[in-house]
PDB file of N, CA and C in Angstrom:
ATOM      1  N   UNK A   1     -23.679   3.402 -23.495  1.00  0.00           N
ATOM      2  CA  UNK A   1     -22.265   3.035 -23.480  1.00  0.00           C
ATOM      3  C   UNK A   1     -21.422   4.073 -22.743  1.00  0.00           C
ATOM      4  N   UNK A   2     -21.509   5.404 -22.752  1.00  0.00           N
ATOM      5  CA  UNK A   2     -21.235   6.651 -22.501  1.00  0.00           C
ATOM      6  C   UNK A   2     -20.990   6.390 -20.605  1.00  0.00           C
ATOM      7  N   UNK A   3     -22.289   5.939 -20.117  1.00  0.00           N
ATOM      8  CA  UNK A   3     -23.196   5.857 -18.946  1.00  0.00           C
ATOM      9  C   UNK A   3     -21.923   4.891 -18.393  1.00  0.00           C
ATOM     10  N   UNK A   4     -21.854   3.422 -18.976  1.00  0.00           N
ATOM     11  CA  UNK A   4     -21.213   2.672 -18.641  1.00  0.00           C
ATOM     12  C   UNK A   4     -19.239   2.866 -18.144  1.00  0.00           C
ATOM     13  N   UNK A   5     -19.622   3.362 -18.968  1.00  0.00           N
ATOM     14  CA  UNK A   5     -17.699   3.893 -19.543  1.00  0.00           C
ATOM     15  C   UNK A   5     -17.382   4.605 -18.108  1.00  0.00           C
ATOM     16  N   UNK A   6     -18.557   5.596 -18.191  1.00  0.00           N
ATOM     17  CA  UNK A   6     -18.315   6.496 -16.658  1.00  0.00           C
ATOM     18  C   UNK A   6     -18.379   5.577 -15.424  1.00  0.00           C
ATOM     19  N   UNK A   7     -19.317   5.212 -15.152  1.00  0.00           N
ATOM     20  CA  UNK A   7     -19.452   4.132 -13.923  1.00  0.00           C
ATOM     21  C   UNK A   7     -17.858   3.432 -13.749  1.00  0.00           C
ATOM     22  N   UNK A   8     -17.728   2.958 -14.759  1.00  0.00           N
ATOM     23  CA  UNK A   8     -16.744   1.969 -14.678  1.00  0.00           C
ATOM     24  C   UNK A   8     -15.245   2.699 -14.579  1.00  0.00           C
ATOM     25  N   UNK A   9     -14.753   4.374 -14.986  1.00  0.00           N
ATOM     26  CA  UNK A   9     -13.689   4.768 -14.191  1.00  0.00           C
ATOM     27  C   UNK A   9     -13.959   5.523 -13.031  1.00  0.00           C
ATOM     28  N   UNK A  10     -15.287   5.284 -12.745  1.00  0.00           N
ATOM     29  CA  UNK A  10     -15.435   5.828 -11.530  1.00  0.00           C
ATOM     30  C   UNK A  10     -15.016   4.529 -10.020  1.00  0.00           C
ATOM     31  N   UNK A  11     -15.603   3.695 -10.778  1.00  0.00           N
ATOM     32  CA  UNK A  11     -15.628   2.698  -9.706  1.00  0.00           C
ATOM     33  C   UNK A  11     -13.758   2.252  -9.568  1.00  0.00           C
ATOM     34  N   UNK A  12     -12.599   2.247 -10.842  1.00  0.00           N
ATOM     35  CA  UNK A  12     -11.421   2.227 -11.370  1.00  0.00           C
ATOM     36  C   UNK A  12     -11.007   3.565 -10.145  1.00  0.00           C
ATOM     37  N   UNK A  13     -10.997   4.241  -9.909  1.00  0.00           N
ATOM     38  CA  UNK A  13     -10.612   5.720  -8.882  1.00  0.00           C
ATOM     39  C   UNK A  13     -11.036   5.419  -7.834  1.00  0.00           C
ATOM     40  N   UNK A  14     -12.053   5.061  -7.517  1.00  0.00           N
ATOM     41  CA  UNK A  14     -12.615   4.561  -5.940  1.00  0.00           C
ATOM     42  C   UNK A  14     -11.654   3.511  -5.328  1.00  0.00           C
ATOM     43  N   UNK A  15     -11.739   2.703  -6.332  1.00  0.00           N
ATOM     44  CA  UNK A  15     -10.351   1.073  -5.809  1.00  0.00           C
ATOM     45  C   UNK A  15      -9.221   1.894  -5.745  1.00  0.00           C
ATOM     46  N   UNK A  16      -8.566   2.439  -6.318  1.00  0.00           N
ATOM     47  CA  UNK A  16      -7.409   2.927  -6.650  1.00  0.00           C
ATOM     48  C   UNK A  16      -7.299   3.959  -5.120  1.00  0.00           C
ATOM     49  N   UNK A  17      -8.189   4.525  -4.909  1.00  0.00           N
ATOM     50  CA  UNK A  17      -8.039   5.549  -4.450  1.00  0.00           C
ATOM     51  C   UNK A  17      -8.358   5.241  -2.407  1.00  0.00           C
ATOM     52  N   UNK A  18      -9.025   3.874  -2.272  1.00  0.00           N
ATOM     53  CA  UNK A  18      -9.060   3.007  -1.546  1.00  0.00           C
ATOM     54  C   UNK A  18      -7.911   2.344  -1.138  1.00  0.00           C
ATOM     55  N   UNK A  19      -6.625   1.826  -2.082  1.00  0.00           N
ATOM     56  CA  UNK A  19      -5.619   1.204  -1.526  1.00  0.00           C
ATOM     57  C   UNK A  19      -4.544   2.220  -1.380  1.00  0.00           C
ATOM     58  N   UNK A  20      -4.666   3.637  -2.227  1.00  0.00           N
ATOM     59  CA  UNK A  20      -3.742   5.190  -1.943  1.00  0.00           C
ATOM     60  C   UNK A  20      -3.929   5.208  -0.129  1.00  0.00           C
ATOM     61  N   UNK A  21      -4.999   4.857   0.024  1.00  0.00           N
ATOM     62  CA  UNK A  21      -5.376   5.374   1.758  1.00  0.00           C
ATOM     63  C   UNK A  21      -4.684   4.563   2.647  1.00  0.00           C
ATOM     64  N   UNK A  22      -5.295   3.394   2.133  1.00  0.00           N
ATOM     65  CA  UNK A  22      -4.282   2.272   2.525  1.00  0.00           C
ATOM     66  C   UNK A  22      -3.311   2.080   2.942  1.00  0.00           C
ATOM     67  N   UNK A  23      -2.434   2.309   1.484  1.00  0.00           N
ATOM     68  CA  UNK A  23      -0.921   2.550   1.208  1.00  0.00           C
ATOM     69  C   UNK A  23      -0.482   3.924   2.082  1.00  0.00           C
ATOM     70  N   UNK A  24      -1.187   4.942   2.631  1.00  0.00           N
ATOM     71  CA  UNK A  24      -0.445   6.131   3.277  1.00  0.00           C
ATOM     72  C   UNK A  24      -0.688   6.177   5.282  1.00  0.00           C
ATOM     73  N   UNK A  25      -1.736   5.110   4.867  1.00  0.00           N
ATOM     74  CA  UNK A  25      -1.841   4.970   6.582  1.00  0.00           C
ATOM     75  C   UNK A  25      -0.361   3.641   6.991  1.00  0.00           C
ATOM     76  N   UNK A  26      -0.208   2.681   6.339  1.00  0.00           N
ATOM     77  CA  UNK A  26       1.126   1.590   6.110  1.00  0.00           C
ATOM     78  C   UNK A  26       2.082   2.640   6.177  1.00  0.00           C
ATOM     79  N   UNK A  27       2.477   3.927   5.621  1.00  0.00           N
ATOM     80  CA  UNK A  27       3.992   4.353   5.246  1.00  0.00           C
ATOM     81  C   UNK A  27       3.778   5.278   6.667  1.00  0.00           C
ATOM     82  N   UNK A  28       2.686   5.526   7.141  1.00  0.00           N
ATOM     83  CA  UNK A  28       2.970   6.595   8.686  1.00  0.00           C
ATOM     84  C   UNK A  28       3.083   5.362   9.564  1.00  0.00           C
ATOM     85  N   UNK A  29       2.125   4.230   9.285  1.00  0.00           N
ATOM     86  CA  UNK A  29       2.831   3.392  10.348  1.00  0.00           C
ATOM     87  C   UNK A  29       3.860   2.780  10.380  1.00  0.00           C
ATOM     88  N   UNK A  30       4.728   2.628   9.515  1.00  0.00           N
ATOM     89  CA  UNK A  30       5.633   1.449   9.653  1.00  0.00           C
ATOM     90  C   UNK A  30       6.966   2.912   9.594  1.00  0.00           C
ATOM     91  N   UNK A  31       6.972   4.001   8.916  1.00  0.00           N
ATOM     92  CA  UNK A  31       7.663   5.396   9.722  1.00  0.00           C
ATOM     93  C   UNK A  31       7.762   5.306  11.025  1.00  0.00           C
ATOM     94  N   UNK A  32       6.533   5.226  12.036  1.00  0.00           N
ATOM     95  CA  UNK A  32       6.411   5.215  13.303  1.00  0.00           C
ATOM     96  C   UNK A  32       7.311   4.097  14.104  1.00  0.00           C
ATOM     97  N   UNK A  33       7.129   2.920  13.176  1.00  0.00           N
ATOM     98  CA  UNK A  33       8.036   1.690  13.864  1.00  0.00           C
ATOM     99  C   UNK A  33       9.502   1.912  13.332  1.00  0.00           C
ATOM    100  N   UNK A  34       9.750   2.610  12.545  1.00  0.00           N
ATOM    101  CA  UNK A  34      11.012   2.898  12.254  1.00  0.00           C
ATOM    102  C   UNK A  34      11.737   3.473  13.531  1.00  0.00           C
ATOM    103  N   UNK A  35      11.071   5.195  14.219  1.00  0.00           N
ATOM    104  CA  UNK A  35      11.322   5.699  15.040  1.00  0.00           C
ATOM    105  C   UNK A  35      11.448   5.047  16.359  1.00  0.00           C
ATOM    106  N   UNK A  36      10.534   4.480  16.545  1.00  0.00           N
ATOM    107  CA  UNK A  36      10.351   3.201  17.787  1.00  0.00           C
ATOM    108  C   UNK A  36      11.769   2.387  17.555  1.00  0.00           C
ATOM    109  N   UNK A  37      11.900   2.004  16.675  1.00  0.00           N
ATOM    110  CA  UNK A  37      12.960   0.936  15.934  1.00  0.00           C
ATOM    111  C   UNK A  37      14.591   1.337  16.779  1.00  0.00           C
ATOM    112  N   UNK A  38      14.493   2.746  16.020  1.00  0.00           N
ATOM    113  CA  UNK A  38      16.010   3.693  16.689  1.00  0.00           C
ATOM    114  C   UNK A  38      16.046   4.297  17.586  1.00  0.00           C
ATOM    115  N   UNK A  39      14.659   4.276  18.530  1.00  0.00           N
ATOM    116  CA  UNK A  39      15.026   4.441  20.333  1.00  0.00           C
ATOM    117  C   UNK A  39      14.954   3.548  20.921  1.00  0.00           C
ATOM    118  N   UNK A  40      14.842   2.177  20.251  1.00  0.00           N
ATOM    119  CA  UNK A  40      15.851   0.970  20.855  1.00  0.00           C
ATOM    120  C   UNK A  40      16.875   0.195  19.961  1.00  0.00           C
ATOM    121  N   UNK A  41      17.455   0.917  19.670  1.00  0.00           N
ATOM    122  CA  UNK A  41      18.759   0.485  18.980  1.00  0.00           C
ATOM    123  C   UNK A  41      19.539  -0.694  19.155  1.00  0.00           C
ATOM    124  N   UNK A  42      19.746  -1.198  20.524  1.00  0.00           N
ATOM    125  CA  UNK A  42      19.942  -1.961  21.225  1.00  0.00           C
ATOM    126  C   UNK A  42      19.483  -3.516  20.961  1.00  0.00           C
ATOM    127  N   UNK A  43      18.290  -3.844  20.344  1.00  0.00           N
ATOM    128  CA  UNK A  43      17.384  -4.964  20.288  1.00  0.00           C
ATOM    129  C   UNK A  43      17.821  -5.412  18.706  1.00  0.00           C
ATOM    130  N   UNK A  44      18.608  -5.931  18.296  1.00  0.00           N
ATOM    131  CA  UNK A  44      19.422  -5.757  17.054  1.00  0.00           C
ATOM    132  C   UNK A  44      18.371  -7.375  16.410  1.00  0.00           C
ATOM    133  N   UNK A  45      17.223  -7.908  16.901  1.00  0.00           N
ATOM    134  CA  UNK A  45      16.972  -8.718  15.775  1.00  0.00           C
ATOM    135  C   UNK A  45      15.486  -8.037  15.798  1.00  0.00           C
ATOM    136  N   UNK A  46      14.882  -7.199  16.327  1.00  0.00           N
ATOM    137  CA  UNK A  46      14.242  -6.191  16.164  1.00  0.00           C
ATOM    138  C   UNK A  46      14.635  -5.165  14.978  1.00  0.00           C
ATOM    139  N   UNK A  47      15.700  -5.262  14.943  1.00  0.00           N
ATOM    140  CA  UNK A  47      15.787  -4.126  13.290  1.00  0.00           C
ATOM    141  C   UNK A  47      15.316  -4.744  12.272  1.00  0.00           C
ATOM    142  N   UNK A  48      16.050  -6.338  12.486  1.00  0.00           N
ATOM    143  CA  UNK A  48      16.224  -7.179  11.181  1.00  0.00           C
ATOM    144  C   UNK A  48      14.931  -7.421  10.986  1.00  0.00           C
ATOM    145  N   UNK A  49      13.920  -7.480  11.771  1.00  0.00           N
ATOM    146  CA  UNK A  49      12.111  -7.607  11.302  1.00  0.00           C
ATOM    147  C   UNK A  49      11.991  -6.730  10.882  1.00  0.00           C
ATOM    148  N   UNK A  50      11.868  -5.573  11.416  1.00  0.00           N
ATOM    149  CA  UNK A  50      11.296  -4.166  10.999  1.00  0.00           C
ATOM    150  C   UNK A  50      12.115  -3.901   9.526  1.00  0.00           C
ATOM    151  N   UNK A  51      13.139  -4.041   9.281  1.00  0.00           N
ATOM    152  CA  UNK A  51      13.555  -3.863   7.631  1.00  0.00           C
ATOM    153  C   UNK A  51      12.936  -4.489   6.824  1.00  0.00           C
ATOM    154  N   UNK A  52      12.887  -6.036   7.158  1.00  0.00           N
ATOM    155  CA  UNK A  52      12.255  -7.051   6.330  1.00  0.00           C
ATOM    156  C   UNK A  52      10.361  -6.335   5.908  1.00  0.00           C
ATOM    157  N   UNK A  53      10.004  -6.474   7.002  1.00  0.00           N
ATOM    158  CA  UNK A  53       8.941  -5.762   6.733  1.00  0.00           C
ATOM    159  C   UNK A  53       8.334  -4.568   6.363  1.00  0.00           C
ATOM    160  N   UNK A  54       9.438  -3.422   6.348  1.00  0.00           N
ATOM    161  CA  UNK A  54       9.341  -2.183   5.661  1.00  0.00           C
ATOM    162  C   UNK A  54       9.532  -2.518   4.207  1.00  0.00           C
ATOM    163  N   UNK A  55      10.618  -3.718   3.678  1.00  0.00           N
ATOM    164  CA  UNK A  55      10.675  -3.944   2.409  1.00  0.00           C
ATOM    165  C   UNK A  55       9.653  -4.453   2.157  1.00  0.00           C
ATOM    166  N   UNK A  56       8.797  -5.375   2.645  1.00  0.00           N
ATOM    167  CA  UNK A  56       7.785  -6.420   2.022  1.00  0.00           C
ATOM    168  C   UNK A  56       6.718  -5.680   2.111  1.00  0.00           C
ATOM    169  N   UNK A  57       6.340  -4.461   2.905  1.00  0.00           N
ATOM    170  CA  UNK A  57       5.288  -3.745   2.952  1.00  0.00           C
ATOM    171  C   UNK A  57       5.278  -2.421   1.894  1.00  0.00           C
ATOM    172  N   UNK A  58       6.571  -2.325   1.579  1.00  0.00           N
ATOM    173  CA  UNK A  58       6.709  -1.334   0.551  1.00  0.00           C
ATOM    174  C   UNK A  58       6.273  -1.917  -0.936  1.00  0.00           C
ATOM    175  N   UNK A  59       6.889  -3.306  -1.217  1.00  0.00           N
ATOM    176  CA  UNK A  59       6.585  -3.827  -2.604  1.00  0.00           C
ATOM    177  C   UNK A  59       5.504  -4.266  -2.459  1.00  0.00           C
ATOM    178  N   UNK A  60       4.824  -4.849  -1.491  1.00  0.00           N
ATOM    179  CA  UNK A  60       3.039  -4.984  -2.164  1.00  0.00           C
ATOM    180  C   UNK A  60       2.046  -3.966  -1.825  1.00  0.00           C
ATOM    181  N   UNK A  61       2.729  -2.742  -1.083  1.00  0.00           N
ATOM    182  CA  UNK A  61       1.674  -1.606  -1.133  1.00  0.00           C
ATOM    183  C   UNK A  61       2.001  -1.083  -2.783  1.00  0.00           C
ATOM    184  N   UNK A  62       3.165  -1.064  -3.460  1.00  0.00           N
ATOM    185  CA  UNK A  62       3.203  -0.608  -4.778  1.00  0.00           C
ATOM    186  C   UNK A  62       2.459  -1.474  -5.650  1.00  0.00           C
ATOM    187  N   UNK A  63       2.386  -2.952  -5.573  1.00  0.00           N
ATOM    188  CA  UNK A  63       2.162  -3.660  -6.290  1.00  0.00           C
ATOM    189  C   UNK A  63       0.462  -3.898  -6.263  1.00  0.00           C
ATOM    190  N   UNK A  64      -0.199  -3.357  -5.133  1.00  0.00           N
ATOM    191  CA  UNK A  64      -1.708  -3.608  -4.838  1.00  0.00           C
ATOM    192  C   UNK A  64      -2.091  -1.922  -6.172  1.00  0.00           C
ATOM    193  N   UNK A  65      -1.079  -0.508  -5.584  1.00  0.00           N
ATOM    194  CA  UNK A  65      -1.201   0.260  -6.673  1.00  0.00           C
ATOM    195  C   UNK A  65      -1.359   0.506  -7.475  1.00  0.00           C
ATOM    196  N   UNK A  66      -0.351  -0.347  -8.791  1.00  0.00           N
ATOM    197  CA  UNK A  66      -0.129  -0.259  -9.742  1.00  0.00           C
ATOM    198  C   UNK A  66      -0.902  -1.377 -10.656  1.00  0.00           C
ATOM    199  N   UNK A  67      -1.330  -2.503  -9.832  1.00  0.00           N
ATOM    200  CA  UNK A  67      -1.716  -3.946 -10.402  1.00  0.00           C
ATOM    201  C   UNK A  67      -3.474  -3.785  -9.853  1.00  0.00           C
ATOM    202  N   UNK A  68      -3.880  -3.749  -9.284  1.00  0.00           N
ATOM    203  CA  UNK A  68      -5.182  -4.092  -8.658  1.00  0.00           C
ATOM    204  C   UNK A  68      -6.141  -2.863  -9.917  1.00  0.00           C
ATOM    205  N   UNK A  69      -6.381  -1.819 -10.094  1.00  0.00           N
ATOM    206  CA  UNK A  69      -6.971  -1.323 -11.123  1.00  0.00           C
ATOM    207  C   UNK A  69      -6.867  -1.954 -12.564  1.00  0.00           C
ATOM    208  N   UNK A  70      -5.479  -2.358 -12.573  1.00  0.00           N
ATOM    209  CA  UNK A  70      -5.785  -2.792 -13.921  1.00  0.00           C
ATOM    210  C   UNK A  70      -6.365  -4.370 -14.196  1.00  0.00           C
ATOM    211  N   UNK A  71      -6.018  -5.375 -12.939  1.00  0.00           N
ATOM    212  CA  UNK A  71      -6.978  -6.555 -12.735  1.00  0.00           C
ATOM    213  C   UNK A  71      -8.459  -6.373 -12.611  1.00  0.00           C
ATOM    214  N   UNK A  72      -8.914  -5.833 -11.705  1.00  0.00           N
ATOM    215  CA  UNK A  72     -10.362  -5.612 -11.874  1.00  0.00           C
ATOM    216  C   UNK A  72     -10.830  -4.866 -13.263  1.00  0.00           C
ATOM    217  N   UNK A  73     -10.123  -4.159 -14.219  1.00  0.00           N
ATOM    218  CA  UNK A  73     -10.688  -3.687 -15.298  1.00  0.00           C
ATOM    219  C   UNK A  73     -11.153  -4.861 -15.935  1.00  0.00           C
ATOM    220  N   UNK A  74      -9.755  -5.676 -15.877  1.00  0.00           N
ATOM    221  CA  UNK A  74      -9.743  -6.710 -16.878  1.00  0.00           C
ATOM    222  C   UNK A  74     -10.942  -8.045 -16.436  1.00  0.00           C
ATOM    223  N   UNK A  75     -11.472  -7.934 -14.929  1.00  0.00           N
ATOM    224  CA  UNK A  75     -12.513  -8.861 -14.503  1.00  0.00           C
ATOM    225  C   UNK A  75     -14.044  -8.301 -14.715  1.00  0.00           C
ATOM    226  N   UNK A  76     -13.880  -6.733 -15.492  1.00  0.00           N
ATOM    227  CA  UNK A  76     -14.966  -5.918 -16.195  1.00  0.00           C
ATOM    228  C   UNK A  76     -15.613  -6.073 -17.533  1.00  0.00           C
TER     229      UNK A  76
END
């Protein structure tokens, strides 16, 4: 049981620690399109994507975070 218990927050840190990577390669890229974003300032329905999608990429990189370890526990 001991054996099991371990496996199983090990494999719980691996996922977790799989969508952290995830989630930090998304926040340098979509940073990057930010910068891109405001050296063309000019292209004004070009912002309105890039916001939309900094928001929608922000709430399901939190939500894959905070939710995905504790779903797969529960499919354990």
């Amino acid at each position: 049981m001991i054996v099991l218990s371990h496996i199983h927050s090990k494999f719980l840190f691996l996922c977790y620690g799989t969508f952290w990577k995830f989630e930090t390669v998304f926040s340098f890229f979509y940073i990057f399109v930010i910068f891109i974003d405001l050296s063309h300032s000019h292209v004004k329905y070009f912002k309105t994507e890039i916001f939309w999608f900094n928001l929608v990429l922000l709430v399901v990189s939190d939500a894959f975070r905070t939710q995905c370890p504790i779903f797969i526990a529960t499919l354990l």
